[in-house]
PDB file of N, CA and C in Angstrom:
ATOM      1  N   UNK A   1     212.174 -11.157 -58.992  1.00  0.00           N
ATOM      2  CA  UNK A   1     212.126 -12.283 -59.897  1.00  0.00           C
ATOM      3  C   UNK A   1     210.737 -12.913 -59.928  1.00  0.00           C
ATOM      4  N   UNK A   2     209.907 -12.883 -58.715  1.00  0.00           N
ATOM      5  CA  UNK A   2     208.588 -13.382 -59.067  1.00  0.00           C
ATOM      6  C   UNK A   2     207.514 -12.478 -59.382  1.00  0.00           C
ATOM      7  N   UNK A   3     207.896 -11.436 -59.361  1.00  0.00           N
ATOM      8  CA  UNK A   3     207.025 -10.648 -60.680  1.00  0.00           C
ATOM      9  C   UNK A   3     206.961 -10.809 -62.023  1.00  0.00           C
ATOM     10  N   UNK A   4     208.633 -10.972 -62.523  1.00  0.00           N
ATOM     11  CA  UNK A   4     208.885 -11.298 -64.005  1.00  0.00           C
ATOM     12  C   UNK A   4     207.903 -12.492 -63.992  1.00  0.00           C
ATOM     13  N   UNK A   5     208.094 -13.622 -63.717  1.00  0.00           N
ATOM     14  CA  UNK A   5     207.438 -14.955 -63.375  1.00  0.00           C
ATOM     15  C   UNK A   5     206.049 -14.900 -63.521  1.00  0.00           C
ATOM     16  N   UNK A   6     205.742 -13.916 -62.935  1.00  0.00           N
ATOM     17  CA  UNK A   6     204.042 -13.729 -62.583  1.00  0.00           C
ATOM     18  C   UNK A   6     203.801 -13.169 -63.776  1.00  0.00           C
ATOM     19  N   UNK A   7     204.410 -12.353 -64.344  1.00  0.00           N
ATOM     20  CA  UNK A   7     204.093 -11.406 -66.004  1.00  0.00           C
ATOM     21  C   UNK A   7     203.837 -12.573 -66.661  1.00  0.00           C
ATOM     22  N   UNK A   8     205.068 -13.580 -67.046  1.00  0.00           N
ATOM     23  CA  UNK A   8     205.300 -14.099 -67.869  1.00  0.00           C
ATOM     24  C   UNK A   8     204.493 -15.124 -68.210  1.00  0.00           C
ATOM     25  N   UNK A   9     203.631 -15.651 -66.791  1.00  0.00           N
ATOM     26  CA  UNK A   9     202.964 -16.659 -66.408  1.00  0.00           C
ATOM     27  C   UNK A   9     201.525 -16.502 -66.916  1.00  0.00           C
ATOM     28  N   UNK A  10     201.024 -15.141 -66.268  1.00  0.00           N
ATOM     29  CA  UNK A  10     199.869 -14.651 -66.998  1.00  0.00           C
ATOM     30  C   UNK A  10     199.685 -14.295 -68.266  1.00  0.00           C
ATOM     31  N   UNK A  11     201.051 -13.683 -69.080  1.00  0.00           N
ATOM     32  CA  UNK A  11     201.185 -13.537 -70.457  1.00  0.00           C
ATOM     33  C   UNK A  11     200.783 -14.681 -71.201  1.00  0.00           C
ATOM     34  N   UNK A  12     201.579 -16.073 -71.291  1.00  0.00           N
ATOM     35  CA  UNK A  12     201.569 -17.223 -71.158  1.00  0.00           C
ATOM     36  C   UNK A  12     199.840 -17.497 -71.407  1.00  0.00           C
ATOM     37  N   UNK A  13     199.067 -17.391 -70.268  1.00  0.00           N
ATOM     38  CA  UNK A  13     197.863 -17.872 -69.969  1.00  0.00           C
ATOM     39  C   UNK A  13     196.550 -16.927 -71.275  1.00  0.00           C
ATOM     40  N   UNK A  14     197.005 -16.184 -70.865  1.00  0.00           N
ATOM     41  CA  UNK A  14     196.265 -14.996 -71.884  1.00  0.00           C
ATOM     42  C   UNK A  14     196.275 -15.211 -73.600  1.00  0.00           C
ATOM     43  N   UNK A  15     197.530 -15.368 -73.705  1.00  0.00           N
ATOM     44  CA  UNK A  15     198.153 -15.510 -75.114  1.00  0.00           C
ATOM     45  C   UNK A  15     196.963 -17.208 -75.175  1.00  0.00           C
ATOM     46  N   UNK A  16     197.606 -18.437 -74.534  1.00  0.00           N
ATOM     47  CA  UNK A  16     197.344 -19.428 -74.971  1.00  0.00           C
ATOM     48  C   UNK A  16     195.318 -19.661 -74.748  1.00  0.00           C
ATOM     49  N   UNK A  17     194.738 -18.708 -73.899  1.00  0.00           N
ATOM     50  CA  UNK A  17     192.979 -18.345 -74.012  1.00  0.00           C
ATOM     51  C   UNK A  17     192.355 -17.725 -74.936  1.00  0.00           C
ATOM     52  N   UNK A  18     193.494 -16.414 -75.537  1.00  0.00           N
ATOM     53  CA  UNK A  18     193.364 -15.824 -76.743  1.00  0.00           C
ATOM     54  C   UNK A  18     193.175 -17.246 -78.306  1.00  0.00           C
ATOM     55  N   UNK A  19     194.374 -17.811 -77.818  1.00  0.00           N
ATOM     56  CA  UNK A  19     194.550 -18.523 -79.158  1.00  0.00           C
ATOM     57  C   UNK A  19     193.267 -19.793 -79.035  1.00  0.00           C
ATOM     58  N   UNK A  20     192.502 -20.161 -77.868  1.00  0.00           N
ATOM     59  CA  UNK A  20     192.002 -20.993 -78.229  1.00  0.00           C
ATOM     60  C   UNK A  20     190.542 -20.283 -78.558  1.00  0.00           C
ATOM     61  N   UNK A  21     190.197 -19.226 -78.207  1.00  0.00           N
ATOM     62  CA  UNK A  21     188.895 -18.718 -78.828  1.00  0.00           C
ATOM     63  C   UNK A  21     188.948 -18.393 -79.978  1.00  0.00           C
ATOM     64  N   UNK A  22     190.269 -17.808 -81.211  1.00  0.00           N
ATOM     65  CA  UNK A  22     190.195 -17.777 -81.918  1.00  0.00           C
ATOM     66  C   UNK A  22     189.935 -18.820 -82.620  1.00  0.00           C
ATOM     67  N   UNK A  23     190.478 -20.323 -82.327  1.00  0.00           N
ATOM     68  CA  UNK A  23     190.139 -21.455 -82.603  1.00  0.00           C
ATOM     69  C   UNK A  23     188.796 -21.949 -82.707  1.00  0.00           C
ATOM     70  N   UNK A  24     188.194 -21.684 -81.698  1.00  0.00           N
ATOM     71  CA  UNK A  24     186.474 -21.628 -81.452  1.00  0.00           C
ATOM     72  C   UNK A  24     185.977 -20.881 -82.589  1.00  0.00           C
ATOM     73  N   UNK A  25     186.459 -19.456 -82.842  1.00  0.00           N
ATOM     74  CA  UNK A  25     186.085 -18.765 -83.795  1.00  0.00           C
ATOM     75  C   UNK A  25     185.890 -19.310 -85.507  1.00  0.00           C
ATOM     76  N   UNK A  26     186.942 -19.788 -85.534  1.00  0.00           N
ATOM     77  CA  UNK A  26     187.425 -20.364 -86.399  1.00  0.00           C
ATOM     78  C   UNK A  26     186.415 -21.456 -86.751  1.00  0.00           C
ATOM     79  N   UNK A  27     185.896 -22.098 -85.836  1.00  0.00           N
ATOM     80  CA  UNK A  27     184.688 -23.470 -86.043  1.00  0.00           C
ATOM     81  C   UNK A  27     183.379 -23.017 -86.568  1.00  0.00           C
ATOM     82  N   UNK A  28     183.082 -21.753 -85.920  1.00  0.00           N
ATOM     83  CA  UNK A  28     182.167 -21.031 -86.509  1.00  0.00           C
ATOM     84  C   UNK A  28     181.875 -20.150 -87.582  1.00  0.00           C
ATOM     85  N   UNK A  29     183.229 -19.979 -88.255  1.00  0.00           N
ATOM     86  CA  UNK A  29     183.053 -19.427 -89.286  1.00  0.00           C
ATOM     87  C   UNK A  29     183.973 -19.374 -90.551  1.00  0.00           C
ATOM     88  N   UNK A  30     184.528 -20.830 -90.539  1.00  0.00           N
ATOM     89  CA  UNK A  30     184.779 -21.364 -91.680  1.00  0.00           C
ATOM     90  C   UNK A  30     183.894 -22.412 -91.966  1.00  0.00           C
ATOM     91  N   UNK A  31     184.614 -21.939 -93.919  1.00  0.00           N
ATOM     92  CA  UNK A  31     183.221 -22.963 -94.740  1.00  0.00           C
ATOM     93  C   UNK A  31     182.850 -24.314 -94.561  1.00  0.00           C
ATOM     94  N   UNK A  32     183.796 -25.171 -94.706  1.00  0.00           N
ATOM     95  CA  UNK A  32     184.000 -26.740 -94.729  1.00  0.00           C
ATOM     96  C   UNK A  32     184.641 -27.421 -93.434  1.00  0.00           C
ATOM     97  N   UNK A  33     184.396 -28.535 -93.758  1.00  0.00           N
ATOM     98  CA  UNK A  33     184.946 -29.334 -92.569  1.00  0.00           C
ATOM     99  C   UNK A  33     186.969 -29.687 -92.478  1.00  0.00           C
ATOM    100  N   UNK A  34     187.235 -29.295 -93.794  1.00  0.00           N
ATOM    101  CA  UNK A  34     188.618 -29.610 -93.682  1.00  0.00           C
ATOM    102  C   UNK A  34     189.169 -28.027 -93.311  1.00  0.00           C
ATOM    103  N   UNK A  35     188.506 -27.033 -93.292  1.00  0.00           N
ATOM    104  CA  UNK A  35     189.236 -25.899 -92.888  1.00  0.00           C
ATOM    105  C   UNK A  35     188.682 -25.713 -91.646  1.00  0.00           C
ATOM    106  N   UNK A  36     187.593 -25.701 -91.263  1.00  0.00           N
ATOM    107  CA  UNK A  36     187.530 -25.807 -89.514  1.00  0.00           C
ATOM    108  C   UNK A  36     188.336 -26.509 -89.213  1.00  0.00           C
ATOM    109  N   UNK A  37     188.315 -27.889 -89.014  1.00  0.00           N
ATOM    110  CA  UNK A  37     189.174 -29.068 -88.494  1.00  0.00           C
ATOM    111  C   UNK A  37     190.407 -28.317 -88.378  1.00  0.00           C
ATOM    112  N   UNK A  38     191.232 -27.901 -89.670  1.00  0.00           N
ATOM    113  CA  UNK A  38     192.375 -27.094 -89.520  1.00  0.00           C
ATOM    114  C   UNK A  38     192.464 -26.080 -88.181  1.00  0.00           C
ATOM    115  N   UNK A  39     192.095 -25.074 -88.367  1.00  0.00           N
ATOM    116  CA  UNK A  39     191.435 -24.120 -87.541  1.00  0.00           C
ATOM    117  C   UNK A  39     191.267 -24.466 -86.127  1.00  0.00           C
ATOM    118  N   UNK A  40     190.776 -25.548 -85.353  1.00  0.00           N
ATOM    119  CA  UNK A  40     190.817 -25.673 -84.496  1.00  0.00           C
ATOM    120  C   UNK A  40     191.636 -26.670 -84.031  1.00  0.00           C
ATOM    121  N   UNK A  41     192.539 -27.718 -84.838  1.00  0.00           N
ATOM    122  CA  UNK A  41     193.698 -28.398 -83.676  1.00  0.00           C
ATOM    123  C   UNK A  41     194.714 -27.738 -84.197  1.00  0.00           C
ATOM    124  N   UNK A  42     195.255 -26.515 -84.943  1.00  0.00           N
ATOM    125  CA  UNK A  42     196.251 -25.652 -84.846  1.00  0.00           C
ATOM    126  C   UNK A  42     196.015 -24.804 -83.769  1.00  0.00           C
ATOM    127  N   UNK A  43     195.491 -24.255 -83.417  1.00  0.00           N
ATOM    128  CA  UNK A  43     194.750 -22.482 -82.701  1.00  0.00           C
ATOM    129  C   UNK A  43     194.937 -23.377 -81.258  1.00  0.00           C
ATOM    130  N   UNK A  44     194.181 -24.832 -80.628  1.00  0.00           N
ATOM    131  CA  UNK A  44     194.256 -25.389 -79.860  1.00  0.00           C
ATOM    132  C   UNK A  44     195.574 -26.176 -79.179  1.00  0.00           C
ATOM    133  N   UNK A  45     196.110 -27.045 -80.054  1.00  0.00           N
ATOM    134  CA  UNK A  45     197.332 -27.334 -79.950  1.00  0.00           C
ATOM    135  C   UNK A  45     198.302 -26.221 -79.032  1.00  0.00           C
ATOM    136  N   UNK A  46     198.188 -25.152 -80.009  1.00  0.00           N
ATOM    137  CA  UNK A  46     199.292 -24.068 -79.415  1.00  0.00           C
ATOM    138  C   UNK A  46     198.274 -23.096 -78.090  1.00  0.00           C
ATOM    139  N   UNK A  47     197.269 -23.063 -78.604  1.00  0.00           N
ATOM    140  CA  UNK A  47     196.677 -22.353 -76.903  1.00  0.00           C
ATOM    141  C   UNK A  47     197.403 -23.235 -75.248  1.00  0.00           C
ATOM    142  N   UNK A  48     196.921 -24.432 -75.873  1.00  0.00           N
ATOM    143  CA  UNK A  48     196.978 -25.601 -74.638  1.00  0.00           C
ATOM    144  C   UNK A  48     198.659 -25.494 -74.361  1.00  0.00           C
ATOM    145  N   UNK A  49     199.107 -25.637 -75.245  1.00  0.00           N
ATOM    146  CA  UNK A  49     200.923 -25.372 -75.345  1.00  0.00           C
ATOM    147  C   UNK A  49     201.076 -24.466 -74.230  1.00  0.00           C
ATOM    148  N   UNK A  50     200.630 -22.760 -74.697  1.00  0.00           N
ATOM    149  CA  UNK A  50     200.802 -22.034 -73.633  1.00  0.00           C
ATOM    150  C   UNK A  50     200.372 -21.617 -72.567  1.00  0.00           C
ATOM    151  N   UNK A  51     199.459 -22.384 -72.663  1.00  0.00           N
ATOM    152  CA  UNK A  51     198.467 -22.348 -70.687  1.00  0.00           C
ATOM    153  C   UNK A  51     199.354 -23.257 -69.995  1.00  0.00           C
ATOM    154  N   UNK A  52     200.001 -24.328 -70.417  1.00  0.00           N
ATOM    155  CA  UNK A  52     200.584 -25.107 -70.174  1.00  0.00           C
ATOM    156  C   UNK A  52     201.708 -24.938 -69.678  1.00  0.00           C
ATOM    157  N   UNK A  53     202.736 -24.018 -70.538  1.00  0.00           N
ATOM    158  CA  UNK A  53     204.181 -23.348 -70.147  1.00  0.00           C
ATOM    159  C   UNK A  53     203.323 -22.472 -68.956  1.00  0.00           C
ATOM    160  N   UNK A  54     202.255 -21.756 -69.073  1.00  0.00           N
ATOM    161  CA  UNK A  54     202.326 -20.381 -67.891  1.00  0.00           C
ATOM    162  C   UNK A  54     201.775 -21.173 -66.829  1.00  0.00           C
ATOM    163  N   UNK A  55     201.229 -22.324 -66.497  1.00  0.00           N
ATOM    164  CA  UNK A  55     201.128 -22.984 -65.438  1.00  0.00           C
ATOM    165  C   UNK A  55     202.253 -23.926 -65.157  1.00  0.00           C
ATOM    166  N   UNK A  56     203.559 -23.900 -65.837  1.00  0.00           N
ATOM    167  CA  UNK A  56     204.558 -24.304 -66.005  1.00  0.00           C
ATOM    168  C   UNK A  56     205.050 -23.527 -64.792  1.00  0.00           C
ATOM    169  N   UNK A  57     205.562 -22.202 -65.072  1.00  0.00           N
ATOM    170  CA  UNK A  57     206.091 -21.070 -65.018  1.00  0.00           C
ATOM    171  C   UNK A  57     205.194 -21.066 -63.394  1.00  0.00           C
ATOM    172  N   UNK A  58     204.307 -20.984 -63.114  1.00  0.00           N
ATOM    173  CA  UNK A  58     203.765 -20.434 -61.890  1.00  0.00           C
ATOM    174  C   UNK A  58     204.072 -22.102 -60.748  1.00  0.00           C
ATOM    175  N   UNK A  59     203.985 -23.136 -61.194  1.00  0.00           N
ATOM    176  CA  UNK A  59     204.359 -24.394 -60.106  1.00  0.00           C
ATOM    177  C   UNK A  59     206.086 -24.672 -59.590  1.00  0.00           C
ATOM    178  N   UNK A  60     206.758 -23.901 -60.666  1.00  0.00           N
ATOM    179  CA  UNK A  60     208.080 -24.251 -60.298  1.00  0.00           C
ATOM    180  C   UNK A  60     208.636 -25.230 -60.044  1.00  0.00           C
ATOM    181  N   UNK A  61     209.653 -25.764 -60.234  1.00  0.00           N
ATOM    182  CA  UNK A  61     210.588 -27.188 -60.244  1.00  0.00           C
ATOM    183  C   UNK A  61     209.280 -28.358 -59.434  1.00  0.00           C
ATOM    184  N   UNK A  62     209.139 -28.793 -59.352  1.00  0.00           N
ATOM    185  CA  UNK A  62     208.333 -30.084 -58.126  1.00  0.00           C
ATOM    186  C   UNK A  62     207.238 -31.182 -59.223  1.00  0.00           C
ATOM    187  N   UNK A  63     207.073 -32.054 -58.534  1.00  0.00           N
ATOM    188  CA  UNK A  63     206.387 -33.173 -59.023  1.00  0.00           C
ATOM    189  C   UNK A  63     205.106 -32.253 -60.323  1.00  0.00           C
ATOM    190  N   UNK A  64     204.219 -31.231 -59.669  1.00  0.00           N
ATOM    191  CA  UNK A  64     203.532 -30.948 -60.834  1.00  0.00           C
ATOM    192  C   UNK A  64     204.017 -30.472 -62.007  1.00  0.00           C
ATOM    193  N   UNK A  65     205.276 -29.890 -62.185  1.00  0.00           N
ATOM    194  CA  UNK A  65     205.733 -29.464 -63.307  1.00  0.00           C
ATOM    195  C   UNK A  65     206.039 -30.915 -64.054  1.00  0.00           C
ATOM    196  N   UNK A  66     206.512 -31.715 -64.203  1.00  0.00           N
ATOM    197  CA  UNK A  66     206.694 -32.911 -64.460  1.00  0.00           C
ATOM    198  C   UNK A  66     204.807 -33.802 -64.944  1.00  0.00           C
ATOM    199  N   UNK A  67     204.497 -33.478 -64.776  1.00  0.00           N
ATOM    200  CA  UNK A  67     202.738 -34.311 -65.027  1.00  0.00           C
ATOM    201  C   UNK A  67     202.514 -33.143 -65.981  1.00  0.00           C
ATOM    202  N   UNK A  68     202.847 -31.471 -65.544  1.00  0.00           N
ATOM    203  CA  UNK A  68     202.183 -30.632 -66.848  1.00  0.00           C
ATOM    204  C   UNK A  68     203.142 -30.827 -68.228  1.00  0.00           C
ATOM    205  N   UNK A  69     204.500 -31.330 -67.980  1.00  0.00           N
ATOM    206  CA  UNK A  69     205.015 -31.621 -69.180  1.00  0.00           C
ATOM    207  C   UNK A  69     204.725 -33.049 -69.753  1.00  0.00           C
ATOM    208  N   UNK A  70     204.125 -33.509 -69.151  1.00  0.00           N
ATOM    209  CA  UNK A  70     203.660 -34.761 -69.590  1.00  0.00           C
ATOM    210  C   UNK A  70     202.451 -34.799 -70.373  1.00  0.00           C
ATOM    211  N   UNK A  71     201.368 -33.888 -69.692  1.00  0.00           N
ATOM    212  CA  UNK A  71     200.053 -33.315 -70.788  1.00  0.00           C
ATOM    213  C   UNK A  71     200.761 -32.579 -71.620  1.00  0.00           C
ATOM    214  N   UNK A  72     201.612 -32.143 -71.854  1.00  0.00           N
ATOM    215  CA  UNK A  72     201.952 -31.034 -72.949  1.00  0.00           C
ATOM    216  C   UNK A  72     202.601 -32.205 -74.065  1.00  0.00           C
ATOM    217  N   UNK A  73     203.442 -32.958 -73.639  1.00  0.00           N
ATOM    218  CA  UNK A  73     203.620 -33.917 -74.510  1.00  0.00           C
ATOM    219  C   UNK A  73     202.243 -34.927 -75.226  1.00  0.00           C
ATOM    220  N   UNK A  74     201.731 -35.374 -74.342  1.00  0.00           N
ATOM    221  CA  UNK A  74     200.599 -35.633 -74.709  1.00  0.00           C
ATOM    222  C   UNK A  74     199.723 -35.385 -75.564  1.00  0.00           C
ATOM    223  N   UNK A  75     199.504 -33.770 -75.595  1.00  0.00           N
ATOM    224  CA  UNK A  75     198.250 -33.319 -76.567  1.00  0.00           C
ATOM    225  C   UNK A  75     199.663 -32.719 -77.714  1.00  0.00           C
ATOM    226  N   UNK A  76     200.524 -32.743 -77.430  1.00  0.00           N
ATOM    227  CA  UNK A  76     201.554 -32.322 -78.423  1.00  0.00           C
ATOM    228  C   UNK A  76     201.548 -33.581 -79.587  1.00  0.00           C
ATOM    229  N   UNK A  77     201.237 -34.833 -79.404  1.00  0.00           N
ATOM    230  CA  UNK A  77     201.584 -36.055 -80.489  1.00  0.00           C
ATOM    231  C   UNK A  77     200.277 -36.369 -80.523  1.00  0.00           C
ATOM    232  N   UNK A  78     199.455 -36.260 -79.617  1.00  0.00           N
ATOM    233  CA  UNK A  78     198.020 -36.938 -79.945  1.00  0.00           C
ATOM    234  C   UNK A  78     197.080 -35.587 -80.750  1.00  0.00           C
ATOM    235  N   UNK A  79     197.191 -34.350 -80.902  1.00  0.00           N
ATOM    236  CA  UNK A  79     196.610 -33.776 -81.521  1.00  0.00           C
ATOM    237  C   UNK A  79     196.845 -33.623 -83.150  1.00  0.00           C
ATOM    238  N   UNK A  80     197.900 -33.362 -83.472  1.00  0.00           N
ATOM    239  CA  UNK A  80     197.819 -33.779 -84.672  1.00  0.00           C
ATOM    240  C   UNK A  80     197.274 -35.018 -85.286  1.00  0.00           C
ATOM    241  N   UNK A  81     197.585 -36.513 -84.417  1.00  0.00           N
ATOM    242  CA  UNK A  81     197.553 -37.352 -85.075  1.00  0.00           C
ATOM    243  C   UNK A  81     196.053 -37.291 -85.105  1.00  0.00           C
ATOM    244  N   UNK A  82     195.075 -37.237 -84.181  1.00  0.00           N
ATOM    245  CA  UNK A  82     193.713 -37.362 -84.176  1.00  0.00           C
ATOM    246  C   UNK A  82     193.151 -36.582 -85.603  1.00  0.00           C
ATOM    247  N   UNK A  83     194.066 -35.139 -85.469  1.00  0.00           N
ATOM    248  CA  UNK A  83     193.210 -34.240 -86.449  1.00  0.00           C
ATOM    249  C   UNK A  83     193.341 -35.236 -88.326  1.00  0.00           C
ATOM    250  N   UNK A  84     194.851 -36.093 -88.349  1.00  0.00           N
ATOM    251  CA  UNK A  84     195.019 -36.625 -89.400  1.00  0.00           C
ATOM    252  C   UNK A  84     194.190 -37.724 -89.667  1.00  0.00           C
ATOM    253  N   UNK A  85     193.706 -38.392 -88.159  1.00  0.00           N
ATOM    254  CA  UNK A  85     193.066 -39.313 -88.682  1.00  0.00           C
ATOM    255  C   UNK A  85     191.562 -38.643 -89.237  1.00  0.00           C
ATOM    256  N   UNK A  86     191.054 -37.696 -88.224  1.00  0.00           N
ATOM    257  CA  UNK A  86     189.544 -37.142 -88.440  1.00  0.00           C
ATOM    258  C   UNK A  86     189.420 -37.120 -90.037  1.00  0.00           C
ATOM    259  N   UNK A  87     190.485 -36.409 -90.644  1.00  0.00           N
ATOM    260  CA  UNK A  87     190.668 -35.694 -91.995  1.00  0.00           C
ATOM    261  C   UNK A  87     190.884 -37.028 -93.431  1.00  0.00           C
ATOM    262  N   UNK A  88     191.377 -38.148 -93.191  1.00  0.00           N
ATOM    263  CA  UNK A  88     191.597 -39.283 -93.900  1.00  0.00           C
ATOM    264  C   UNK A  88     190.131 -39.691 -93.383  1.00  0.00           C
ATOM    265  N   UNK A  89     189.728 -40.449 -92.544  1.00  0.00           N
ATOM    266  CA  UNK A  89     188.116 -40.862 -92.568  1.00  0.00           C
ATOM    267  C   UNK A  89     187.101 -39.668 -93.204  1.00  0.00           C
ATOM    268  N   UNK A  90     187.359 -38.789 -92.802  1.00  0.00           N
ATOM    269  CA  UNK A  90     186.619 -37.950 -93.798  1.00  0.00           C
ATOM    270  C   UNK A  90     186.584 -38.032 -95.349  1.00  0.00           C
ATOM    271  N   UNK A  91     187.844 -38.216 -95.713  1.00  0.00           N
ATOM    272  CA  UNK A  91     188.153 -38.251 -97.191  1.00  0.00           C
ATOM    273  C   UNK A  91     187.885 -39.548 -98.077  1.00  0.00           C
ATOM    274  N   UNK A  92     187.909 -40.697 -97.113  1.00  0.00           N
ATOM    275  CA  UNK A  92     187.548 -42.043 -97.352  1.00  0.00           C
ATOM    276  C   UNK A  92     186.062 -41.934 -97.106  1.00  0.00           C
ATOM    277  N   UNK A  93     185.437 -41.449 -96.817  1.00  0.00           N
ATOM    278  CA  UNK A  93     183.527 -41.242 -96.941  1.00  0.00           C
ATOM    279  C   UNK A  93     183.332 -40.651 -97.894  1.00  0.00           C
ATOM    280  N   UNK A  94     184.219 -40.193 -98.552  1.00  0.00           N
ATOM    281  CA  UNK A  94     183.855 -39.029 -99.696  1.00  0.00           C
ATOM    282  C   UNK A  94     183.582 -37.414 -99.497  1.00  0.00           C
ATOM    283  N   UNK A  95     183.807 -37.296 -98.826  1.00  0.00           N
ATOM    284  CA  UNK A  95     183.713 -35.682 -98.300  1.00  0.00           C
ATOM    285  C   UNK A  95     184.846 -34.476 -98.868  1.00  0.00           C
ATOM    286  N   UNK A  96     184.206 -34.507 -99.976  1.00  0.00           N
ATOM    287  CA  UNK A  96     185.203 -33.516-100.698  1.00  0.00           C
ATOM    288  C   UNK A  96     185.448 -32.298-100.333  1.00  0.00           C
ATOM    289  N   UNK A  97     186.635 -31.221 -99.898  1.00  0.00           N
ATOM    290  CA  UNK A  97     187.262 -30.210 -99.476  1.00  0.00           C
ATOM    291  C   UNK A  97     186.370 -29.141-100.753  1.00  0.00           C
ATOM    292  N   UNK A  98     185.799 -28.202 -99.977  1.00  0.00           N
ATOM    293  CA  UNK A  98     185.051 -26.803-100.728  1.00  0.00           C
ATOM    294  C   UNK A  98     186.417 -26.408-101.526  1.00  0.00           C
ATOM    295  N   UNK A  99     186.274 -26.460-103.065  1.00  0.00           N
ATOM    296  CA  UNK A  99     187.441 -25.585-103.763  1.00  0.00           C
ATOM    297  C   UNK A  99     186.448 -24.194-104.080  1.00  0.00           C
ATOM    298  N   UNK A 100     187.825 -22.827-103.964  1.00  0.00           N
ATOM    299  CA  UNK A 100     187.298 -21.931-104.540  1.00  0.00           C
ATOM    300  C   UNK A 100     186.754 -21.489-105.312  1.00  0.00           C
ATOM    301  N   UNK A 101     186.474 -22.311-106.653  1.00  0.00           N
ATOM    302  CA  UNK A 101     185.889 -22.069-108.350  1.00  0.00           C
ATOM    303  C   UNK A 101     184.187 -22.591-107.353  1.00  0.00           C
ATOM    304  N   UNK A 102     184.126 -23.446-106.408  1.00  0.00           N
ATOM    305  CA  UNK A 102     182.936 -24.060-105.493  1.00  0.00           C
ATOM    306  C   UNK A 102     182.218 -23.615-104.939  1.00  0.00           C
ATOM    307  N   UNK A 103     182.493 -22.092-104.459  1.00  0.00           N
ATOM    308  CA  UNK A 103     181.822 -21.186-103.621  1.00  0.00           C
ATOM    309  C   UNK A 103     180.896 -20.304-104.046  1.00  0.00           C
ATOM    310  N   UNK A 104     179.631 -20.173-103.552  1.00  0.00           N
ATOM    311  CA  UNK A 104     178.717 -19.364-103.839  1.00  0.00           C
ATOM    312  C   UNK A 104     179.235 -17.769-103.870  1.00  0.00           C
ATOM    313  N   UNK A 105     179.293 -17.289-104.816  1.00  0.00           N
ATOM    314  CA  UNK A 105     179.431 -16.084-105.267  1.00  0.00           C
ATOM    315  C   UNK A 105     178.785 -14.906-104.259  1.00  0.00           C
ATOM    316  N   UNK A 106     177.159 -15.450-104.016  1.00  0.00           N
ATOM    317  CA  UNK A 106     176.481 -14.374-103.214  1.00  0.00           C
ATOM    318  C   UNK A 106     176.631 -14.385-101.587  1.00  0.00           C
ATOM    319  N   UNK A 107     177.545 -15.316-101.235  1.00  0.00           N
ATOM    320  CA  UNK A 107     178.163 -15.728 -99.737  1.00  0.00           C
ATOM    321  C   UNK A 107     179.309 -14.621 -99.522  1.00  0.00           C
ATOM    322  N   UNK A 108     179.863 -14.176-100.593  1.00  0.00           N
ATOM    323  CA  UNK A 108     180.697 -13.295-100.334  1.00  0.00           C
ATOM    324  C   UNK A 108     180.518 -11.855 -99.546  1.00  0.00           C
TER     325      UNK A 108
END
């Protein structure tokens, strides 16, 4: 049983390191600020999610499992809301979202 555990734990960890570099990725190579922004508190959100369960998974029942579900709740309500607020102050400065008819042709 603590092999499954140990798979599942490292799976867990991998999956949720995978998802946050793609996130990183994502900052670097999208066009605008409303599709990065996207891009990285989705990709992040859920990375942190699952580093979170696989360090879940490896502490077992006791006081730290309880504090890691507490960061998981945590960046679970505060990440979206941050990314909504980033995205409304943005839009209230005037920072208009790149539409496709908008894009340089020779960028392609």
């Amino acid at each position: 049983m603590s092999a499954l555990v140990d798979v599942l734990s490292w799976g867990c960890l991998l999956a949720g390191g995978t998802f946050c570099a793609i996130g990183a990725l994502g900052l670097v190579r999208m066009p605008d600020f409303y599709t990065r922004m996207h891009a990285a508190s989705v990709t992040d959100t859920l990375g942190a999610g699952l580093m979170l369960l696989g360090m879940l998974l490896q502490a077992g029942p006791n006081l730290v499992s309880v504090k890691l579900i507490m960061i998981g709740l945590l960046i679970f309500f505060t990440s979206p809301a941050a990314t909504h607020a980033l995205a409304k102050a943005a839009r209230e400065r005037g920072l208009q979202p790149l539409l496709a008819s908008e894009e340089d042709p020779s960028k392609r």
